[in-house]
Protein backbone atom coordinates (compact mmCIF):
# COMPACT_ATOMS: atom_id res chain seq x y z
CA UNK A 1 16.16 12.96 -0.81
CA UNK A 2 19.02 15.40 -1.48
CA UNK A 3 17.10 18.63 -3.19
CA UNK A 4 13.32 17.50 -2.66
CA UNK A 5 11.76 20.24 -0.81
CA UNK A 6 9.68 19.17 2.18
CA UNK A 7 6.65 20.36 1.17
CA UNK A 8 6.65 17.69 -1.07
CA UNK A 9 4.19 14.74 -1.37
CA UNK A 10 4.52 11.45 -2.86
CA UNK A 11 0.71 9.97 -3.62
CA UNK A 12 0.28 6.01 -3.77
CA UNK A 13 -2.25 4.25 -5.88
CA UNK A 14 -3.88 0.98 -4.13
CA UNK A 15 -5.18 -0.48 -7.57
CA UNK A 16 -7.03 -3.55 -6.47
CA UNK A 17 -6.85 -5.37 -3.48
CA UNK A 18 -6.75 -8.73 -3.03
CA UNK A 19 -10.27 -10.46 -2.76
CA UNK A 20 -12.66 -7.66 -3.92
CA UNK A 21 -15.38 -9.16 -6.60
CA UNK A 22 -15.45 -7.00 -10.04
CA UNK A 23 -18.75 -7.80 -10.41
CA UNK A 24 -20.15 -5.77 -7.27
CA UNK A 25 -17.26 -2.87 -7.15
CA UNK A 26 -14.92 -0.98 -9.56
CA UNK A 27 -11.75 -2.97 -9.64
CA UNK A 28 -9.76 -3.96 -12.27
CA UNK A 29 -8.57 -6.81 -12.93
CA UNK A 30 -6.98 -7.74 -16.85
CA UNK A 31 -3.67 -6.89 -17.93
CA UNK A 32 -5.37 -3.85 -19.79
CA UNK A 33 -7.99 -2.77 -16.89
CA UNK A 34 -4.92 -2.65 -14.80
CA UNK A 35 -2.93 -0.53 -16.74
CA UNK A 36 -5.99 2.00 -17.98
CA UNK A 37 -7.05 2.66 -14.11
CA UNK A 38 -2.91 2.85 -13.54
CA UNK A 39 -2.98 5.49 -16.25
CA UNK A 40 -6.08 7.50 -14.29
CA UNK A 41 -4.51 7.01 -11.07
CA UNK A 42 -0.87 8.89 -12.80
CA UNK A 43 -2.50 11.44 -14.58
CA UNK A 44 -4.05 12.27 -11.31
CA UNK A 45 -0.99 12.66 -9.36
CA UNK A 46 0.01 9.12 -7.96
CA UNK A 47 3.45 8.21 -8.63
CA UNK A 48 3.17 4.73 -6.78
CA UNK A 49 0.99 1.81 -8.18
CA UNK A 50 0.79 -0.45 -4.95
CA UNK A 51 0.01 -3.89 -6.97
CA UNK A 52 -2.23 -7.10 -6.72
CA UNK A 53 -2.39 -9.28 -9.23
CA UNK A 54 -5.28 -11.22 -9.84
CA UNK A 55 -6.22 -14.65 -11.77
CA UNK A 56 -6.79 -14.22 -15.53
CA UNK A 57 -9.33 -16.99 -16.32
CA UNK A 58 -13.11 -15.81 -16.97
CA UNK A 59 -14.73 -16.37 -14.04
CA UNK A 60 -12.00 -16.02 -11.50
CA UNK A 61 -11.05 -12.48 -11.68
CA UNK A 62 -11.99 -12.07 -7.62
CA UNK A 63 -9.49 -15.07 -6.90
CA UNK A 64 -5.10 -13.84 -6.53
CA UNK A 65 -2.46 -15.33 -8.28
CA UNK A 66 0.97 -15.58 -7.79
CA UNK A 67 1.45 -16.27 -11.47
CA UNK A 68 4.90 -15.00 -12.53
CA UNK A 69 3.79 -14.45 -16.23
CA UNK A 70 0.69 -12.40 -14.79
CA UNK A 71 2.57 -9.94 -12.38
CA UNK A 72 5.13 -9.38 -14.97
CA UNK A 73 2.26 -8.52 -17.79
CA UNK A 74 0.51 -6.31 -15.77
CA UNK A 75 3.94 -4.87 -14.34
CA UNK A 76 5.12 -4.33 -17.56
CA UNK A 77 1.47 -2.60 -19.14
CA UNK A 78 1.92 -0.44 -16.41
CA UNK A 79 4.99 0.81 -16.82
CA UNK A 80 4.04 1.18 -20.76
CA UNK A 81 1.19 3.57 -19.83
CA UNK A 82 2.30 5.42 -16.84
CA UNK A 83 5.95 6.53 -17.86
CA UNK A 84 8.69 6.83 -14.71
CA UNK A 85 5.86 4.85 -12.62
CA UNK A 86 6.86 3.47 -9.36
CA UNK A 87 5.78 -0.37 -8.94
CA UNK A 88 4.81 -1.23 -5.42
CA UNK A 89 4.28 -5.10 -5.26
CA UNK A 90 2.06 -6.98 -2.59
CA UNK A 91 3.92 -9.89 -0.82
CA UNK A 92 1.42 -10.93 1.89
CA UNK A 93 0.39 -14.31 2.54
CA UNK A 94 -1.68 -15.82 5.42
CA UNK A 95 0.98 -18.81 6.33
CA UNK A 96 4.68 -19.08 6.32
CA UNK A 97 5.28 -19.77 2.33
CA UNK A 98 6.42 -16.99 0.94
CA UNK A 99 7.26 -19.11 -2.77
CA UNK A 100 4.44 -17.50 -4.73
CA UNK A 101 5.27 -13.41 -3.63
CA UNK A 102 9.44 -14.39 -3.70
CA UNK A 103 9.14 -15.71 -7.48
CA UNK A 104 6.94 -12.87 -8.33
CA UNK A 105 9.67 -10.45 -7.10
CA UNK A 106 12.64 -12.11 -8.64
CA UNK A 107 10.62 -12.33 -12.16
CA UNK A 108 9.45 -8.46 -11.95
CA UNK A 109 12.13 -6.77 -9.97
CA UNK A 110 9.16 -3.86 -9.04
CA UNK A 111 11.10 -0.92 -7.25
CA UNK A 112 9.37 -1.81 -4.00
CA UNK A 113 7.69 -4.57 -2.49
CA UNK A 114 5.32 -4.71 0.70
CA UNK A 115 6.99 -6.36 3.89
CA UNK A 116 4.50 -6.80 6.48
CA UNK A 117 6.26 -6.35 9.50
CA UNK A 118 4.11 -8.28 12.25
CA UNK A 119 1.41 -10.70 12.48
CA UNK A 120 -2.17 -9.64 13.70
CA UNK A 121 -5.12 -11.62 14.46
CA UNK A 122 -6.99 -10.52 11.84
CA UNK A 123 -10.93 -9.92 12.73
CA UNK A 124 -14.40 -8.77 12.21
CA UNK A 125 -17.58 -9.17 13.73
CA UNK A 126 -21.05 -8.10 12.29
CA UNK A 127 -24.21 -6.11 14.12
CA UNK A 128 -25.49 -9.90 14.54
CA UNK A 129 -22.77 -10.64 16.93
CA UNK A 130 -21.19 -13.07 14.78
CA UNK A 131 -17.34 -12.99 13.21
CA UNK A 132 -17.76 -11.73 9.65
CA UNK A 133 -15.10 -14.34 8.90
CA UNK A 134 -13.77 -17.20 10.64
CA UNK A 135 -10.79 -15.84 13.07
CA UNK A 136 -7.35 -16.37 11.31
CA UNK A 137 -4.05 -15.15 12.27
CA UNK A 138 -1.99 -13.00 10.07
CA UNK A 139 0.89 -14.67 10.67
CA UNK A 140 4.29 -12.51 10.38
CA UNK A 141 7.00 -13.94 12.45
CA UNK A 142 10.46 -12.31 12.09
CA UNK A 143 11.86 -15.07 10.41
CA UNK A 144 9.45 -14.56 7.11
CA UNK A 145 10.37 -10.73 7.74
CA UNK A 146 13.89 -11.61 7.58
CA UNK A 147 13.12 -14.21 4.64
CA UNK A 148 11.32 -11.74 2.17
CA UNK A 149 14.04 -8.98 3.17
CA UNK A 150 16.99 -11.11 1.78
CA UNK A 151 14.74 -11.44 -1.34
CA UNK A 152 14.59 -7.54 -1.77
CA UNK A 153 18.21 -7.18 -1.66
CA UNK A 154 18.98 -9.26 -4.41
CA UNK A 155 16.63 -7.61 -6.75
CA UNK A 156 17.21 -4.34 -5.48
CA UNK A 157 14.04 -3.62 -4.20
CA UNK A 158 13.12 -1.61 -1.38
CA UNK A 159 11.23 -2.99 1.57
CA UNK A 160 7.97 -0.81 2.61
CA UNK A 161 6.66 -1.94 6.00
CA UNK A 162 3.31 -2.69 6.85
CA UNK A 163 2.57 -1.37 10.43
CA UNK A 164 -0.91 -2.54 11.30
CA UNK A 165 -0.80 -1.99 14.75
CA UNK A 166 1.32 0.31 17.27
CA UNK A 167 3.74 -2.75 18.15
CA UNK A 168 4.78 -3.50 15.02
CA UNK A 169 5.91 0.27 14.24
CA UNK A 170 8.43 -0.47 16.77
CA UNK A 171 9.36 -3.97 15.53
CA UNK A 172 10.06 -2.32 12.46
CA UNK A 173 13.03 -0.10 14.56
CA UNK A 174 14.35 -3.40 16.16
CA UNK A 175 14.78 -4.83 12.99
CA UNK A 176 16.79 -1.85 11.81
CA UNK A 177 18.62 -2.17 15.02
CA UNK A 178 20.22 -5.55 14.57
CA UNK A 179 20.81 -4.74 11.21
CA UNK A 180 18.03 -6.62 9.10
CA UNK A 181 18.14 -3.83 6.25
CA UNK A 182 20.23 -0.43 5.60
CA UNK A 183 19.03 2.76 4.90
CA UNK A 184 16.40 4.46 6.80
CA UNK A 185 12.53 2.55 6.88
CA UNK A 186 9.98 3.06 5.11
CA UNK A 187 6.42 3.03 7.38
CA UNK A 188 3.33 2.53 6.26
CA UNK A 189 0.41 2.97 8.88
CA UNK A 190 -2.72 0.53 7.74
CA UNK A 191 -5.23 2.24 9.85
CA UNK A 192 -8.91 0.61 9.94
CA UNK A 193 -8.50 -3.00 10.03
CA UNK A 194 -11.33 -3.84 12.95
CA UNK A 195 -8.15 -5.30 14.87
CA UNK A 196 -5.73 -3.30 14.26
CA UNK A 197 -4.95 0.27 14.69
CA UNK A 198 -8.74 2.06 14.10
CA UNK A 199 -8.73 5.01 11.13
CA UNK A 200 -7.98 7.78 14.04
CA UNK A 201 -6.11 11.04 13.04
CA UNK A 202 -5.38 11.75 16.78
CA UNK A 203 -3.03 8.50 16.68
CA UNK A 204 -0.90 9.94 14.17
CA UNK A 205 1.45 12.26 16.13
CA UNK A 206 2.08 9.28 19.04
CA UNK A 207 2.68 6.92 16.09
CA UNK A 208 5.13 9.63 14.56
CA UNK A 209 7.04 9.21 18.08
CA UNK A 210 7.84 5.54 17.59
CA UNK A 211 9.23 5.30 14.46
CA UNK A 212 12.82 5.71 13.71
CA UNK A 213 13.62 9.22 13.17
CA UNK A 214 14.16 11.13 9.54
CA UNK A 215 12.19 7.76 7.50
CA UNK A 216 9.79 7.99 5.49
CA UNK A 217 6.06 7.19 6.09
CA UNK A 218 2.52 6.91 4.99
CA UNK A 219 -0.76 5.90 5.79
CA UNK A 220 -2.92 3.20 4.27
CA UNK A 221 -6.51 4.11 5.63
CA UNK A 222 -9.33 1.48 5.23
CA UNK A 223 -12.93 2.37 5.47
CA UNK A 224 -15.82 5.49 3.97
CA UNK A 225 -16.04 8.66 5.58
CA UNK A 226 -13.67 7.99 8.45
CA UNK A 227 -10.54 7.62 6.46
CA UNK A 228 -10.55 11.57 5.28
CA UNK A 229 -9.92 12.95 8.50
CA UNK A 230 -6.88 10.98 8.39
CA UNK A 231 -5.34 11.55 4.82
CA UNK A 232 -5.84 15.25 6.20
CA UNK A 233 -4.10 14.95 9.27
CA UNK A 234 -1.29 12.78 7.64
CA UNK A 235 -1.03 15.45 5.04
CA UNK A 236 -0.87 18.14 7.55
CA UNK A 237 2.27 15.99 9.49
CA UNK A 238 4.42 15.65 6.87
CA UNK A 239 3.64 12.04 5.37
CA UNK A 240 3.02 10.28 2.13
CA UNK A 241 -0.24 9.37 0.94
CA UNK A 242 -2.46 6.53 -0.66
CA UNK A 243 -6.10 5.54 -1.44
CA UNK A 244 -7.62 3.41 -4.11
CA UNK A 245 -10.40 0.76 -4.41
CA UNK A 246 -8.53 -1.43 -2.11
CA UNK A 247 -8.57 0.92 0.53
CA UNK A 248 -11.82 2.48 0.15
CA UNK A 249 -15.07 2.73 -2.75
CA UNK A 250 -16.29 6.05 -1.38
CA UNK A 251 -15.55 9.54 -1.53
CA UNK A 252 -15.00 12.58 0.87
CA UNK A 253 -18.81 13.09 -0.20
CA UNK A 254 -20.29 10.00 0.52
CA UNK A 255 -20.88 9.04 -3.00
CA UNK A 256 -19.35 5.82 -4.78
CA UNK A 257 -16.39 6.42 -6.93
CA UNK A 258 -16.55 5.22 -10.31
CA UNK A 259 -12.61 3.94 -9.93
CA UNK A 260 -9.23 5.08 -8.69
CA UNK A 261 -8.35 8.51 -11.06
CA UNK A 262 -11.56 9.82 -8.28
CA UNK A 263 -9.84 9.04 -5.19
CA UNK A 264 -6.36 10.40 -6.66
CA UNK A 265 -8.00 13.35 -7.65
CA UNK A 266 -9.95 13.53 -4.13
CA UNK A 267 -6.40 12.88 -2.18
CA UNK A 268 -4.68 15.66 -4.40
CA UNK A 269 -6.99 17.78 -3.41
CA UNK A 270 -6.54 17.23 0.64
CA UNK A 271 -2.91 17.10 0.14
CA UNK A 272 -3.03 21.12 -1.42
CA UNK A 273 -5.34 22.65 0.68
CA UNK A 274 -2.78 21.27 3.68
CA UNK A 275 -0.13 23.39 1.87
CA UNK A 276 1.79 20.20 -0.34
CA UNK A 277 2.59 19.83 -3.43
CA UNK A 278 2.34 16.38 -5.27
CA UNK A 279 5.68 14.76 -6.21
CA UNK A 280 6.55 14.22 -9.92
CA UNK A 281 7.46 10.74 -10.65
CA UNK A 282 10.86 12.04 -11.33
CA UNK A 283 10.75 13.63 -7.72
CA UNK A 284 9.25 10.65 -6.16
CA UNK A 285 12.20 8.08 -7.10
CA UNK A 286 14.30 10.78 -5.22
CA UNK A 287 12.47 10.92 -2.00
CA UNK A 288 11.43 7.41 -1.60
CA UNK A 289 14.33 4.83 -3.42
């Protein structure tokens, strides 16, 4: 971080997500979808692609894989069009095997690789009364933390913490504290999930208070309207930032975006009018590897 004024900004593209159906939103999916919204996303200011893969056969393009020759395809396009790019792998999985998101890792080596850092009961209900999906458990226990940590050290990639809920920002110190990584951690705050922390900018300056002091951090924000408030707040405190069609389909407007080189451009915009200036990818290695 040696040289990187703080006024700096390093902007994170969500590409995907994990489950979203091309055929009702704007997500890519192919090897070459993937790397032409990358390449809007970095000419837009992101420096970060955070990555989900999804499965190549016609037809299935809504479904994940953990294919090894997939993640390394679209990895590799990626880096091709976006030059300096920052990979930022998903890892998550619902149960304790971790074989799909370790392989993928070891095969791609991407710079760094999310570590969700605590489980969550992960829920929804509708205006009906009625759970959107059946109740399931995000299951995280520290021993799959500690697992997919071990992982990242051998391939020399850096661990980025998902903090979902208030608790697990300080489980995230404790780990630190008997001595499950070096270096200082990287947060990131997933705001919006119905049970976990709720898209809030007021939350931001309490969260700021539990996490170890001098990291790095950012905030994932999930939802429409709601989420700007908090990209401006987060901007205004000193943190990293990140949208995409994982994360969101709609602009500070209200209207639809047509893809992720919108929302970079929308989140560039919040970021200057709070006084930062977006990191180069050059910049960005500096600050955040």
């Amino acid at each position: 971080m040696t040289g990187i004024s703080s006024d700096k900004v390093v902007v994170t593209c969500s590409l995907t997500g994990v489950l979203t159906n091309p055929k009702q939103h704007p997500v890519p999916v192919s090897v070459s979808e993937m790397a032409a919204s990358a390449k809007e996303a970095y000419d837009a200011g992101a420096s970060i692609m955070h990555v989900h893969y999804r499965n190549q056969t016609d037809g299935m393009g809504h479904m994940p894989t953990w294919d090894p020759d997939v993640v390394e395809a679209v990895d590799n396009a990626i880096r091709e069009a976006c030059p300096g790019v920052i990979i930022n792998m998903t890892t998550g999985t619902i149960g304790k095997d971790q074989s799909g998101p370790i392989a993928c890792i070891r095969r791609s080596k991407p710079e760094i690789a999310a570590c969700n850092a605590g489980s969550l009961n992960y829920l929804k209900t509708t205006s009906k009364g009625t759970w959107a999906w059946a109740p399931m458990l995000f299951e995280n226990r520290v021993e799959k933390v500690d697992e997919l940590i071990k992982v990242m050290n051998e391939t020399g990639t850096r661990p980025e913490f998902e903090c979902f809920d208030v608790g697990i920002v300080r489980c995230v110190g404790m780990y630190k504290d008997v001595g499950m990584f070096d270096g200082d951690p990287e947060y990131n705050l997933v705001m919006g999930v119905a049970s976990g922390m709720p898209a809030d900018p007021d939350l931001l300056p309490l969260l700021k208070k539990y996490m170890k002091p001098g990291s790095n951090w950012q905030t994932t924000v999930i939802g429409r309207q709601e989420i700007w408030p908090v990209h401006q707040r987060t901007a205004e405190l000193g943190g990293n930032l990140r949208t995409g069609v994982e994360d969101t389909f709609y602009l500070p407007n209200g209207e639809k975006t047509s893809g992720n080189g919108e929302l970079i451009e929308a989140l560039v915009k919040i970021a200057e009018d709070a006084g930062r200036v977006i990191a180069t990818p050059e910049e960005a290695r500096k600050m955040v590897l």
